[in-house]
N, C-alpha and C. Protein backbone atom coordinates (compact mmCIF):
# COMPACT_ATOMS: atom_id res chain seq x y z
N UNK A 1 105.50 113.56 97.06
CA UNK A 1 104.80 113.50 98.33
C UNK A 1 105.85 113.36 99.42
N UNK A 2 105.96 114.35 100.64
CA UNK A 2 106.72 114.48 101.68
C UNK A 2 105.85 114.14 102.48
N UNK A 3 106.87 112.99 103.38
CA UNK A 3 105.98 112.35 104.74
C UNK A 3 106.29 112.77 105.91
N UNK A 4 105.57 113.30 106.50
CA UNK A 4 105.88 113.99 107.84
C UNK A 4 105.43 113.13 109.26
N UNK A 5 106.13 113.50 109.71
CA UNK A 5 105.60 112.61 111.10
C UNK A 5 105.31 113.29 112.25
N UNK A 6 104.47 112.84 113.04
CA UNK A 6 104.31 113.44 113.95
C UNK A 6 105.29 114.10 115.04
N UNK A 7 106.44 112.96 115.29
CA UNK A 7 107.31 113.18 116.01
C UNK A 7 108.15 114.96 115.50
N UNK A 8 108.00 115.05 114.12
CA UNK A 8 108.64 115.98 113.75
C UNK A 8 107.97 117.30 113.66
N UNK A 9 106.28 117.45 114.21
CA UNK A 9 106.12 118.70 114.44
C UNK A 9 105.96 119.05 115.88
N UNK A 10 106.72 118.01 116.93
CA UNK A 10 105.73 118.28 118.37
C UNK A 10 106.95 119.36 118.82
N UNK A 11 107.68 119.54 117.75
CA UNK A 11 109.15 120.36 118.85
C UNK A 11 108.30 121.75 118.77
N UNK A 12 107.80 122.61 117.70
CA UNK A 12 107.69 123.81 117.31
C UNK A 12 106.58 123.39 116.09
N UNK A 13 104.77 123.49 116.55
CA UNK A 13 104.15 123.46 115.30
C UNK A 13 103.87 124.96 114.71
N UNK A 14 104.31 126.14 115.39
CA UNK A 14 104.80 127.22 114.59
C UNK A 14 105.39 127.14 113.55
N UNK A 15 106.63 126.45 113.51
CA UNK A 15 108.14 126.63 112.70
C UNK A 15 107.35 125.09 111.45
N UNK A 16 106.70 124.70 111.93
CA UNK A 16 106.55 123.67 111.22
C UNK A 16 105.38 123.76 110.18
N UNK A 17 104.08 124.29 110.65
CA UNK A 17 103.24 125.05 109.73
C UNK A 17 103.78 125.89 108.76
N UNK A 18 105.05 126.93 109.03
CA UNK A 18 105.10 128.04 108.18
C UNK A 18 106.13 126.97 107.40
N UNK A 19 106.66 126.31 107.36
CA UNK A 19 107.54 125.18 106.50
C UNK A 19 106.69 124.63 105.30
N UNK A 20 105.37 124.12 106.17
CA UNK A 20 104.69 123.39 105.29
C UNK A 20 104.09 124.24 104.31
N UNK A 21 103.44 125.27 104.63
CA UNK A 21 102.82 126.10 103.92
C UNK A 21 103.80 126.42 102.56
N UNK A 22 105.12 127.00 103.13
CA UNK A 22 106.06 127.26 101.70
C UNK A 22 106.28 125.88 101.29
N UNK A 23 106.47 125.46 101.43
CA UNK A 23 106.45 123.46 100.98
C UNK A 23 105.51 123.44 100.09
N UNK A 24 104.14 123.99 100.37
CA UNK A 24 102.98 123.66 99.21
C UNK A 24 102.70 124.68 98.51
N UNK A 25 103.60 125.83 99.32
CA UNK A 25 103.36 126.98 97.71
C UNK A 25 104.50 126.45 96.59
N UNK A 26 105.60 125.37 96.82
CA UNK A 26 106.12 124.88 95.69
C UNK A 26 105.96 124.08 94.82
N UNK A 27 104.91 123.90 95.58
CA UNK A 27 103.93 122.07 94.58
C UNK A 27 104.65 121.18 95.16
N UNK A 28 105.01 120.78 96.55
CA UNK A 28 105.05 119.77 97.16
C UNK A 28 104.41 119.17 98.17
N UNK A 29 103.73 118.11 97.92
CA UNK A 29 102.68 117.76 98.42
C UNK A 29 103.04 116.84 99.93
N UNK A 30 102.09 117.02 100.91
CA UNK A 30 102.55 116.19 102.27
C UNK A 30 101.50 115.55 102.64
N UNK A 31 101.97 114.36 103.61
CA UNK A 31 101.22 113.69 104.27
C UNK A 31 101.76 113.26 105.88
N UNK A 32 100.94 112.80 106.60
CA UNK A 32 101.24 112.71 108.30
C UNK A 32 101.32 111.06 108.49
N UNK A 33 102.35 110.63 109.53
CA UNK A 33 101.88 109.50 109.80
C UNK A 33 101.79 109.59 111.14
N UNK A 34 101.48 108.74 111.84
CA UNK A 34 101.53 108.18 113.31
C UNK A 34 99.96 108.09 114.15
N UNK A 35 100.13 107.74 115.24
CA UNK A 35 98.67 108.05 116.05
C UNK A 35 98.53 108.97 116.50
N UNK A 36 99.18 109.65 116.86
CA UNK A 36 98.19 111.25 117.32
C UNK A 36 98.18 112.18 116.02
N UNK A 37 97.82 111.64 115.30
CA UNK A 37 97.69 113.13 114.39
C UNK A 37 96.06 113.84 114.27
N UNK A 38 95.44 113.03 115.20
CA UNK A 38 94.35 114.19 115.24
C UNK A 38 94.40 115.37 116.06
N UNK A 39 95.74 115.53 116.44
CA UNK A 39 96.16 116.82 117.07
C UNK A 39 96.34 117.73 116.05
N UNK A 40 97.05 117.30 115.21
CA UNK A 40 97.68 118.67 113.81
C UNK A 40 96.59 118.30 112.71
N UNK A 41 95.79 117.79 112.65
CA UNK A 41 94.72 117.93 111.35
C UNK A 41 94.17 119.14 110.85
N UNK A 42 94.08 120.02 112.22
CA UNK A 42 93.52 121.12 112.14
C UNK A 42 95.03 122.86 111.90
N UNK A 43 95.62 122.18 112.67
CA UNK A 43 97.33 123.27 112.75
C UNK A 43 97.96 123.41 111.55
N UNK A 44 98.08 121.98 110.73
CA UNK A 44 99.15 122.11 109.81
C UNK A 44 98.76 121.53 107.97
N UNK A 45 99.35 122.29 107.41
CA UNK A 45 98.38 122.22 106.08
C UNK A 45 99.03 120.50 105.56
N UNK A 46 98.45 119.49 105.08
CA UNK A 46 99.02 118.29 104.72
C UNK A 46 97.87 118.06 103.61
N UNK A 47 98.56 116.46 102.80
CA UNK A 47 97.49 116.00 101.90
C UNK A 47 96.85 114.91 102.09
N UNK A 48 97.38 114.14 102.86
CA UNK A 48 97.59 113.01 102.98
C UNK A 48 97.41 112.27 103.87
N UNK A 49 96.84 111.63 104.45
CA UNK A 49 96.94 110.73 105.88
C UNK A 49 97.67 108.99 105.28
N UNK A 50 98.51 108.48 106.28
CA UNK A 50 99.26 107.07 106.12
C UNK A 50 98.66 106.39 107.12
N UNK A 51 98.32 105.23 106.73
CA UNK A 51 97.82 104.14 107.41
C UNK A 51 99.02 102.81 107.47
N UNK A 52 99.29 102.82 108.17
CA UNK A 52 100.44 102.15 109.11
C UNK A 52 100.21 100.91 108.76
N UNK A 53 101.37 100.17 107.88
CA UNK A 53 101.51 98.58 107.58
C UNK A 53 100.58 97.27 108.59
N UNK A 54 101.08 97.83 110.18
CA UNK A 54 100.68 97.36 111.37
C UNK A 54 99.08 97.37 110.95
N UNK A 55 97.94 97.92 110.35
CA UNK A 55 96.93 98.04 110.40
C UNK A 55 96.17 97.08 109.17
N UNK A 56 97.69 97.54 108.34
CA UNK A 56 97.00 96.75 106.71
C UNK A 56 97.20 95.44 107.16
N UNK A 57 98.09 95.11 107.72
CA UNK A 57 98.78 93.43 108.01
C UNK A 57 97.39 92.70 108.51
N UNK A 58 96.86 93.32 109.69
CA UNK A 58 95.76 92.77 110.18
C UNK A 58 94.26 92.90 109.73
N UNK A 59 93.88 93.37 108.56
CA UNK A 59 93.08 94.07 107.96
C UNK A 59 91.83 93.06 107.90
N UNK A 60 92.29 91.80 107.24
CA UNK A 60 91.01 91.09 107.11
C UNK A 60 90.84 89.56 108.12
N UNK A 61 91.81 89.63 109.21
CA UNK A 61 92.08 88.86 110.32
C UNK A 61 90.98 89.65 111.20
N UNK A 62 91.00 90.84 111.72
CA UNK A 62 90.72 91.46 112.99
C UNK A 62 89.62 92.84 112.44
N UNK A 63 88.34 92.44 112.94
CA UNK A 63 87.42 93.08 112.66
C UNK A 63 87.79 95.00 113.26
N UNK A 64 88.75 95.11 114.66
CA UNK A 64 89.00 96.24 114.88
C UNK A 64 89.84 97.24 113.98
N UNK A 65 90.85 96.35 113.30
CA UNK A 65 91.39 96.69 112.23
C UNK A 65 90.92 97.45 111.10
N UNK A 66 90.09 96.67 110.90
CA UNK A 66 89.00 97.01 109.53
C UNK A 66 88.36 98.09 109.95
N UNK A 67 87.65 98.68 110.99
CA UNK A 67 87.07 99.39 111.69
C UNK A 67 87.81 101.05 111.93
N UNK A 68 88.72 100.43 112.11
CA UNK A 68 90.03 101.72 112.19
C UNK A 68 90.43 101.91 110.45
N UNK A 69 90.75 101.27 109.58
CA UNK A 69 91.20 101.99 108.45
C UNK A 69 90.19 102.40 107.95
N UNK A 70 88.64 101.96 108.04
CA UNK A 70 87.77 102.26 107.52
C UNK A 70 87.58 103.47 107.78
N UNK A 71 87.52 104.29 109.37
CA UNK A 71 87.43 105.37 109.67
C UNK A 71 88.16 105.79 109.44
N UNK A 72 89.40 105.95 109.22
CA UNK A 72 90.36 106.65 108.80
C UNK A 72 90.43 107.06 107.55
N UNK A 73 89.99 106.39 106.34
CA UNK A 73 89.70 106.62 105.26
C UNK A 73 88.44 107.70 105.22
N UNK A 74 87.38 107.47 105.96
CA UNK A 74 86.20 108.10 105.75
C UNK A 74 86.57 109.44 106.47
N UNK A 75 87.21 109.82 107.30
CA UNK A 75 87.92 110.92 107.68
C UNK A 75 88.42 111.75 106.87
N UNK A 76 89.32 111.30 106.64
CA UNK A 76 90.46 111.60 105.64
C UNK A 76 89.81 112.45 104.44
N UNK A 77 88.79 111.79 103.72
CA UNK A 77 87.95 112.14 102.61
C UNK A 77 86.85 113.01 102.92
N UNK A 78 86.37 112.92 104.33
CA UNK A 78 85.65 114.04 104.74
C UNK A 78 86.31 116.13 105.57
N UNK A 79 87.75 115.40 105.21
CA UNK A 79 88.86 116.34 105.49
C UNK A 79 89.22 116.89 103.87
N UNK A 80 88.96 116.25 102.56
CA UNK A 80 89.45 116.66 101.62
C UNK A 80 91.25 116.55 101.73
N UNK A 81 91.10 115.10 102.23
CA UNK A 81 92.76 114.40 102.28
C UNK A 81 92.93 113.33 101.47
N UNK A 82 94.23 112.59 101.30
CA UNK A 82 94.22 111.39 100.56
C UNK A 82 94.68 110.91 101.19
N UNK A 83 95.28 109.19 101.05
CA UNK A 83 94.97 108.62 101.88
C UNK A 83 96.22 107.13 101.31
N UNK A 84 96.56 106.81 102.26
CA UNK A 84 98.39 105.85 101.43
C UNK A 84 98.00 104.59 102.81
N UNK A 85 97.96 104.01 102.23
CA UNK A 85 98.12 102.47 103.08
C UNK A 85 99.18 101.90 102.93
N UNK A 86 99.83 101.67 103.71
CA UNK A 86 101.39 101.53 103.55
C UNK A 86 101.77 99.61 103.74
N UNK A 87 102.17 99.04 103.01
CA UNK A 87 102.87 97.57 103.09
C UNK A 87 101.30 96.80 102.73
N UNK A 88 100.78 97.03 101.88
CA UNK A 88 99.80 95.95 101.02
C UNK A 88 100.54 94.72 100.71
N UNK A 89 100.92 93.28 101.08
CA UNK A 89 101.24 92.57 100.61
C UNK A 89 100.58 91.21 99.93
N UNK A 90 99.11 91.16 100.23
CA UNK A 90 98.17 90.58 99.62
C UNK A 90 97.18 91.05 98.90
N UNK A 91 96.39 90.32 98.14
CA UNK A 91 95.90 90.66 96.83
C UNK A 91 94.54 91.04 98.00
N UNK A 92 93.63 90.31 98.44
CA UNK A 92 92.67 90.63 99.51
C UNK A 92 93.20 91.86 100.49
N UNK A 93 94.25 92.39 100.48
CA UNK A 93 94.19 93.68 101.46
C UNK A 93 94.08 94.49 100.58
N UNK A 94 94.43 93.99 99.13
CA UNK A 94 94.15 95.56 98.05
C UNK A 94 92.89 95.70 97.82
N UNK A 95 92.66 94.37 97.62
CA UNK A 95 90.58 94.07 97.53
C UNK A 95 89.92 95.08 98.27
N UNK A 96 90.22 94.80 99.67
CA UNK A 96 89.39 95.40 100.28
C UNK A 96 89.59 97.19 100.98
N UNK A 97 90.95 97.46 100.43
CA UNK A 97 91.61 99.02 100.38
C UNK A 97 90.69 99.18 99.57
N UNK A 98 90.68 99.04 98.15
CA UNK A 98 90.10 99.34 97.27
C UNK A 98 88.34 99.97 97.38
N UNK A 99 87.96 98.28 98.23
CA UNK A 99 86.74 98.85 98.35
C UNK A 99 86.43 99.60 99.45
N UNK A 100 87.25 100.23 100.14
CA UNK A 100 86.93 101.38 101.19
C UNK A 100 87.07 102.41 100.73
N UNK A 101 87.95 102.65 99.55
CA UNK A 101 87.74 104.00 98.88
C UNK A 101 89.59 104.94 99.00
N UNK A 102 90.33 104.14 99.64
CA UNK A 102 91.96 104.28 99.95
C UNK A 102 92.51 104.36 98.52
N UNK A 103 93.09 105.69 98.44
CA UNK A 103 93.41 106.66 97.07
C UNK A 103 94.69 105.67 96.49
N UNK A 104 95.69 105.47 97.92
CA UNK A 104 97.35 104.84 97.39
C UNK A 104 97.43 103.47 98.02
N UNK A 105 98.20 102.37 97.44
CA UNK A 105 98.29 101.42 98.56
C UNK A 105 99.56 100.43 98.06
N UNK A 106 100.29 101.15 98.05
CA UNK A 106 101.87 100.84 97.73
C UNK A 106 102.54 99.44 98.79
N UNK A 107 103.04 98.74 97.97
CA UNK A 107 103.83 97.40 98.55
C UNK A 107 103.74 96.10 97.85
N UNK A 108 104.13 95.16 98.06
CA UNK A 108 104.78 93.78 97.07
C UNK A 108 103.50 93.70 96.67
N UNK A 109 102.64 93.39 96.62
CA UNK A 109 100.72 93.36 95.75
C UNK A 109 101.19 93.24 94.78
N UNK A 110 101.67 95.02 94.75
CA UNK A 110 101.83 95.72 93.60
C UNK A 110 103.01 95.46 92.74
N UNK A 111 103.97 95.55 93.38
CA UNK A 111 105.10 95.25 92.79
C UNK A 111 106.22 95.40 93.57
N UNK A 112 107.23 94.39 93.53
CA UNK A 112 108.29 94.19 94.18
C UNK A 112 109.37 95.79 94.07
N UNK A 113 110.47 96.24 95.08
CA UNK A 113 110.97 97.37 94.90
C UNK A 113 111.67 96.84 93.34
N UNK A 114 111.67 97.78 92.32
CA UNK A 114 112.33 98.01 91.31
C UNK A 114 113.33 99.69 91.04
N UNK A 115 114.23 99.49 90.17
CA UNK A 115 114.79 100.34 89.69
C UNK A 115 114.43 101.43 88.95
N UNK A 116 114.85 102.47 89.04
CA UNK A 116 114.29 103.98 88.27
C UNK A 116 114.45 103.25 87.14
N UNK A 117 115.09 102.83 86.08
CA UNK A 117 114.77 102.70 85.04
C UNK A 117 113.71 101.43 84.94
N UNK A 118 113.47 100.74 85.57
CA UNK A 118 112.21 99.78 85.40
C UNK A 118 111.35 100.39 85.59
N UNK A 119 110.38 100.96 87.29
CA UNK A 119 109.69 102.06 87.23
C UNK A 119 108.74 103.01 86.03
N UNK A 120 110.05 103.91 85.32
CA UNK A 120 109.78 104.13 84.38
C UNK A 120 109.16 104.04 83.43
N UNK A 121 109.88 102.79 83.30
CA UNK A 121 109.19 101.77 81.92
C UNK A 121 107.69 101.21 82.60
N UNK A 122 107.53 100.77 83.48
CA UNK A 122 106.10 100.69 84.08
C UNK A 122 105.09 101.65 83.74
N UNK A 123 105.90 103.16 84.29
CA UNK A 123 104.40 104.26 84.20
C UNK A 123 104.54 104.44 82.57
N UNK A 124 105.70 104.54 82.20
CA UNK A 124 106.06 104.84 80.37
C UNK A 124 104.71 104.64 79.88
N UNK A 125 104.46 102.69 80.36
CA UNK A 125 103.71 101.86 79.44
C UNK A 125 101.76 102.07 79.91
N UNK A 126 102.04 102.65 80.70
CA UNK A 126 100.65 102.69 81.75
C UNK A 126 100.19 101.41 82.68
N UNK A 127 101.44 100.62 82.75
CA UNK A 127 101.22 99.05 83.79
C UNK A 127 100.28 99.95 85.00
N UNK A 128 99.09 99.05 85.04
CA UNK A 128 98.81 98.89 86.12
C UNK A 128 98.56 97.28 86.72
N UNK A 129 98.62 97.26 88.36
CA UNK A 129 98.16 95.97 89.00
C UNK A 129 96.72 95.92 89.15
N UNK A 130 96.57 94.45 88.49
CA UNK A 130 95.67 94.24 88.72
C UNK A 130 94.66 93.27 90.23
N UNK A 131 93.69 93.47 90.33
CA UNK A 131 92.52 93.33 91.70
C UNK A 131 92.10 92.43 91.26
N UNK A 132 92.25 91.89 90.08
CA UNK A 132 90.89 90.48 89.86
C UNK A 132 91.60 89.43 89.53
């Protein structure tokens, strides 16, 4: 998964569509981050929408929060996108990722950064984290 940012298609979304497109005729898959990307949802081929740490952090503090990833998720899935919540560091922000329907939600929850050969041995074994 290649993360694209907004900042990086506002120069030329010509040059940047026809990128992406050969990008996914190779089987590499993309996703967008930032706040305006409901500008290129429609311009540029992606998989993915990122939901910004800043959003997860405040998730079950701030009802606007919740409100915004929620739509963003329900977007996303009504776009036939997936969907990465970025810096999960409590067990209640995975709780409730989870129950919004948020495909990825990568950060310490889950597991602290480890090494390719640990990694490995993680998916090797089928580790998953557990929610309960």
């Amino acid at each position: 998964m290649l993360e694209i940012t907004e900042d990086a298609l506002i120069d030329s979304l010509d040059d940047a569509r026809s990128t992406l497109l050969s990008l996914r005729d190779r089987g590499v898959r993309t996703m967008i981050s930032g706040l305006r990307i409901r500008r290129y949802l429609r311009c540029v081929p992606i998989d993915a929408i990122k939901i910004d740490s800043s959003f997860i952090d405040r998730l079950e503090r701030y009802n606007e929060d919740l409100m915004i990833v929620r739509s963003i998720i329900t977007l996303a899935h009504a776009l036939d996108l997936g969907v990465v919540a970025m810096g999960v560091e409590r067990l209640e922000q995975l709780v409730e990722l989870k129950r919004l329907g948020c495909d990825q939600a990568p950060g310490y929850v889950i597991s602290p950064a480890v090494d390719a050969s640990t990694a490995a041995g993680m998916v090797g074994t089928g580790w998953q984290a557990s929610t309960s």
